[in-house]
Protein backbone atom coordinates (compact mmCIF):
# COMPACT_ATOMS: atom_id res chain seq x y z
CA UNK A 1 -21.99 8.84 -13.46
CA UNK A 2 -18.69 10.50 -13.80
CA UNK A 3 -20.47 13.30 -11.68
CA UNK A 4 -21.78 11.46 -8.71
CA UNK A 5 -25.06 9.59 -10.01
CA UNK A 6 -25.86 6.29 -9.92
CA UNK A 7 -26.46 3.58 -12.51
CA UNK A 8 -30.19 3.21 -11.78
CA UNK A 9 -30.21 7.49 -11.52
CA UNK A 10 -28.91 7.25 -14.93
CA UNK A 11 -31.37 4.37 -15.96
CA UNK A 12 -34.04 6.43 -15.09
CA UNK A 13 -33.64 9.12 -16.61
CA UNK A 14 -32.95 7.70 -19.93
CA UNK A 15 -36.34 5.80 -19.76
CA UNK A 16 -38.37 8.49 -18.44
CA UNK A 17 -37.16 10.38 -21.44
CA UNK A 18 -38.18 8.07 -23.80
CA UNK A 19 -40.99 7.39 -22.24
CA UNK A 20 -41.61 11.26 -22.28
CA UNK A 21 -41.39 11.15 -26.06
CA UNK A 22 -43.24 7.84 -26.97
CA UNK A 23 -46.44 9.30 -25.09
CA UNK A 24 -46.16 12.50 -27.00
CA UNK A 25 -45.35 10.62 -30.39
CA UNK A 26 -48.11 7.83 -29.61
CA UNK A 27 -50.79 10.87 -28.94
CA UNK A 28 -49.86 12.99 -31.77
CA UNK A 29 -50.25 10.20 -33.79
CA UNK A 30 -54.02 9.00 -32.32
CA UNK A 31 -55.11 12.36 -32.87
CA UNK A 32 -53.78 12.69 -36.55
CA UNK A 33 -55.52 9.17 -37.20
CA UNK A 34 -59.11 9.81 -35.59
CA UNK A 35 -58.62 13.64 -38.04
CA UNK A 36 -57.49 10.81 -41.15
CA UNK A 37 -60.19 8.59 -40.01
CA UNK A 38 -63.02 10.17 -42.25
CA UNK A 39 -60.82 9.69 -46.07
CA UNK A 40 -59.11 6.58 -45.48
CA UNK A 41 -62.91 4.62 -44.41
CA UNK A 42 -63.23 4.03 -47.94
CA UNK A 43 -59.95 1.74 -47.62
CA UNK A 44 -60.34 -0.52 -44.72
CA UNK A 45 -62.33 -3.34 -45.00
CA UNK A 46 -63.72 -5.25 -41.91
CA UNK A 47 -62.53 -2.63 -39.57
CA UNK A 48 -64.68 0.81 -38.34
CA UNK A 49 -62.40 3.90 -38.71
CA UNK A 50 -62.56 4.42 -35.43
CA UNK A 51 -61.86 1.13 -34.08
CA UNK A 52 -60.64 1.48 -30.57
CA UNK A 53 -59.07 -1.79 -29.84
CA UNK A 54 -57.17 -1.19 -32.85
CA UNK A 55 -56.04 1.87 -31.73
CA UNK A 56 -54.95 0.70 -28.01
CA UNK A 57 -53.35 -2.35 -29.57
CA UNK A 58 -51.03 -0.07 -31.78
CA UNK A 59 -50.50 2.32 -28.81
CA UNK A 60 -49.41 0.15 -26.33
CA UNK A 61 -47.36 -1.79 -28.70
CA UNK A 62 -45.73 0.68 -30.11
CA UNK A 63 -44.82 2.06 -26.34
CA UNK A 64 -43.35 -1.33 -25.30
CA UNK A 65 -40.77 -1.44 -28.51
CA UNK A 66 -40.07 2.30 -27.89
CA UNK A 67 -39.40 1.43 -24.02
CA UNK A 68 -37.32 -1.54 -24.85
CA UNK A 69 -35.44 0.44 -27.40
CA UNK A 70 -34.72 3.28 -24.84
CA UNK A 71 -34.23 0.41 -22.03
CA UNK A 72 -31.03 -1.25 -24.27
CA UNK A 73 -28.71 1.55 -24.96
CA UNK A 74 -29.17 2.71 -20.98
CA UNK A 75 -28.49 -0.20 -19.45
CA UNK A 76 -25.29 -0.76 -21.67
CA UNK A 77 -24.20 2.85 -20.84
CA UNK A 78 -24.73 1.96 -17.18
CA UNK A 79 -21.86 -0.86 -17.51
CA UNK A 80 -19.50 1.46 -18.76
CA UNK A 81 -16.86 2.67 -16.10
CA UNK A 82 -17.10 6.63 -16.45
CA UNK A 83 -12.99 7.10 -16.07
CA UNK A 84 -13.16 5.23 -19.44
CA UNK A 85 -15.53 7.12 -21.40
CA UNK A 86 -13.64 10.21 -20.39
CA UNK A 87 -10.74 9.44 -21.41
CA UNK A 88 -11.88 8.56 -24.77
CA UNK A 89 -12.91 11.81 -25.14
């Protein structure tokens, strides 16, 4: 901001990278379940290993706290007048 851009600029791109990461973390993690899927059946009870409602539960859960938790810190570095943070550096 201290450059030119502007607080929803800045926003932005803080979300989209989290958002970036989250969808690589969140498919990493599908695929390294459905591979897991095959020794842990003996464990679950009630549930197929491959249950897919399960899966898109835990997925798009998972996104929306990772979202809100990139969502926070941006918007409170948003409020923060840039001549400030400059000079506390």
């Amino acid at each position: 901001m201290a450059f030119g851009a502007r607080r929803t600029d800045v926003l932005k791109l803080v979300i989209e990278h989290g958002f970036t990461l989250t969808l690589t973390g969140v498919a990493i993690g599908i695929i390294g379940a459905l591979t897991l899927t095959r020794f842990l059946s003996n464990l679950l009870y009630g549930v197929k290993p491959s249950d897919p409602i399960t899966f898109i539960a835990v997925s798009v859960i998972l996104t929306a706290v990772a979202l809100l938790a990139s969502y926070i810190p941006a918007r409170r570095a948003t409020k923060v007048d840039p001549m400030v943070a400059l000079r506390y550096e």
